[in-house]
Protein backbone atom coordinates (compact mmCIF):
# COMPACT_ATOMS: atom_id res chain seq x y z
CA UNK A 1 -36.15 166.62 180.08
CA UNK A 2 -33.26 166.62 182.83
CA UNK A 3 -33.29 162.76 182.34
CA UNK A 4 -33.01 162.40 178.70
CA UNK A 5 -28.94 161.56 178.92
CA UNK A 6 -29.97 158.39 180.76
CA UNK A 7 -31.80 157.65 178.11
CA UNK A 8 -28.50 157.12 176.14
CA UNK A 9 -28.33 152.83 175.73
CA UNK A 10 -24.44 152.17 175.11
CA UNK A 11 -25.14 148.07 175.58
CA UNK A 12 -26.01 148.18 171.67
CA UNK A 13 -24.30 148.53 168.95
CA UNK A 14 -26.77 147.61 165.72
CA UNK A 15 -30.28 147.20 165.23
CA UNK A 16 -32.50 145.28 162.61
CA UNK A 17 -35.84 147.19 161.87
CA UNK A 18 -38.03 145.12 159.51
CA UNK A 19 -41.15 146.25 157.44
CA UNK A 20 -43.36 145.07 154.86
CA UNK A 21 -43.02 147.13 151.96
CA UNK A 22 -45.81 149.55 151.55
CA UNK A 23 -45.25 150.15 147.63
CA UNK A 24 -44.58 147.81 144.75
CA UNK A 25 -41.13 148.39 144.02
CA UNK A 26 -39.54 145.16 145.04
CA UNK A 27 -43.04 143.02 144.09
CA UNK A 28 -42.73 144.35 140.66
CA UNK A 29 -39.08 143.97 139.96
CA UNK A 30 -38.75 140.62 141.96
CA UNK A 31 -36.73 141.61 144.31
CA UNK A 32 -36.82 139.67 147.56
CA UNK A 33 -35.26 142.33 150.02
CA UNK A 34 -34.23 145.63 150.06
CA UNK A 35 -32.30 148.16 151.86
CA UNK A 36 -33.28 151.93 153.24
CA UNK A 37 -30.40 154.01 152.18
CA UNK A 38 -32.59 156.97 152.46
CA UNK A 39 -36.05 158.48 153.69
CA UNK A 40 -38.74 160.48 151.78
CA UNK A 41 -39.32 164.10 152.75
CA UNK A 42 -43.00 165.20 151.79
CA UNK A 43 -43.77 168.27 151.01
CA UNK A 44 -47.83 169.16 150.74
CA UNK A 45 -48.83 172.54 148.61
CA UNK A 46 -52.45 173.67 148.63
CA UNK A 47 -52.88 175.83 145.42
CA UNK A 48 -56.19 177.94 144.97
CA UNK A 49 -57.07 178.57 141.39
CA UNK A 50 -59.75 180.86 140.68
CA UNK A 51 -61.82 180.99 137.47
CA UNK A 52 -65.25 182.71 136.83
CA UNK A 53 -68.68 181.40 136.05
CA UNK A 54 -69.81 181.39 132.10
CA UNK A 55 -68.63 178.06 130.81
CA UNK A 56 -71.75 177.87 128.86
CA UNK A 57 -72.28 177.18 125.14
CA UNK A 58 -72.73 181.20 125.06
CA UNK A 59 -68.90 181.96 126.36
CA UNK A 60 -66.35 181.87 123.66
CA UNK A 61 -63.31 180.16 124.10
CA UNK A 62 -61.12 183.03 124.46
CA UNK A 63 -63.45 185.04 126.87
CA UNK A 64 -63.68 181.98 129.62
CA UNK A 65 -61.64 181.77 132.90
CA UNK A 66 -62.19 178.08 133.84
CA UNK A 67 -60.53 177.14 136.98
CA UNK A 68 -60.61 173.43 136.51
CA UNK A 69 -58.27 173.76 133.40
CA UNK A 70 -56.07 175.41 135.11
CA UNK A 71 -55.68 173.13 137.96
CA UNK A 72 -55.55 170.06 135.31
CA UNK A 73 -52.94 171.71 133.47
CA UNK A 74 -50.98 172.05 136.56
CA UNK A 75 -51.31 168.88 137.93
CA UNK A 76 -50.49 167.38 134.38
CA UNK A 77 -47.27 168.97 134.46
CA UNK A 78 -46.23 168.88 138.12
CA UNK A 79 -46.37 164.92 137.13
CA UNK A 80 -44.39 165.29 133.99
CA UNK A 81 -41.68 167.02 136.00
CA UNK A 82 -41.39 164.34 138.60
CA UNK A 83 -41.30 161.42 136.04
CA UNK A 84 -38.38 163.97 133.88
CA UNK A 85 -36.45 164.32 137.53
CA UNK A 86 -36.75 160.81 138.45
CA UNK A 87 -35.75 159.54 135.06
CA UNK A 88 -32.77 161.66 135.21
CA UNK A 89 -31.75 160.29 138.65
CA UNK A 90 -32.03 163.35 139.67
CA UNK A 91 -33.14 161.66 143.05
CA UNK A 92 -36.60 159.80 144.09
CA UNK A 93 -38.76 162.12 142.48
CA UNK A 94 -42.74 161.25 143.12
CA UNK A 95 -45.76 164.08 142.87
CA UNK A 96 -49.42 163.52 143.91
CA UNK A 97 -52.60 165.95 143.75
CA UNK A 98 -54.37 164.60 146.40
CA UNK A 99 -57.52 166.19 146.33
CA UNK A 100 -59.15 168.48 143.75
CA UNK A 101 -62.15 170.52 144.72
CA UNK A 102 -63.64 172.10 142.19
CA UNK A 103 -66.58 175.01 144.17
CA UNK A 104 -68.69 177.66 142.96
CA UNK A 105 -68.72 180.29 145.29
């Protein structure tokens, strides 16, 4: 750590960083090169949802507490939300549930 000034390069002015693109942005608009001007921050949220047991033909509708409907519901609009803030430019706006486990303890 006492050596990280001399780390400090002042023989370069520029530098030229290429990737392939990881998404299909510029594939699906036909684009043949683009330009960074900024960099995704990713956020991860684990939500719990807890239900109970009785989603048989015997529960009424009213009288069940099903977990996995309330985790679809969620997800469903957690994407609606993105695709309303990105279509507002309100920013690059993506969401993802990445993994849904659905347990009976």
């Amino acid at each position: 750590m006492s050596r990280l000034a001399e780390a400090c390069r002042t023989d370069i002015a520029a530098y030229l960083e290429l990737h392939i693109e990881q998404g299909i942005v510029l594939q699906s608009r036909n684009i043949d090169l683009g330009l960074v001007t900024a960099i995704v921050g990713i956020a991860r949220v684990e939500i719990v949802f807890q239900g109970a047991a009785g989603h048989a033909g015997t529960t009424p509708m009213d009288l069940r507490r099903d977990a996995g409907l309330a985790a679809a519901r969620t997800i469903a609009f957690v994407a609606e939300r993105a695709s309303s803030l990105a279509g507002a430019g309100r920013g690059y706006v993506v969401a993802t549930a990445g993994v849904i486990a659905l347990l009976r303890l």
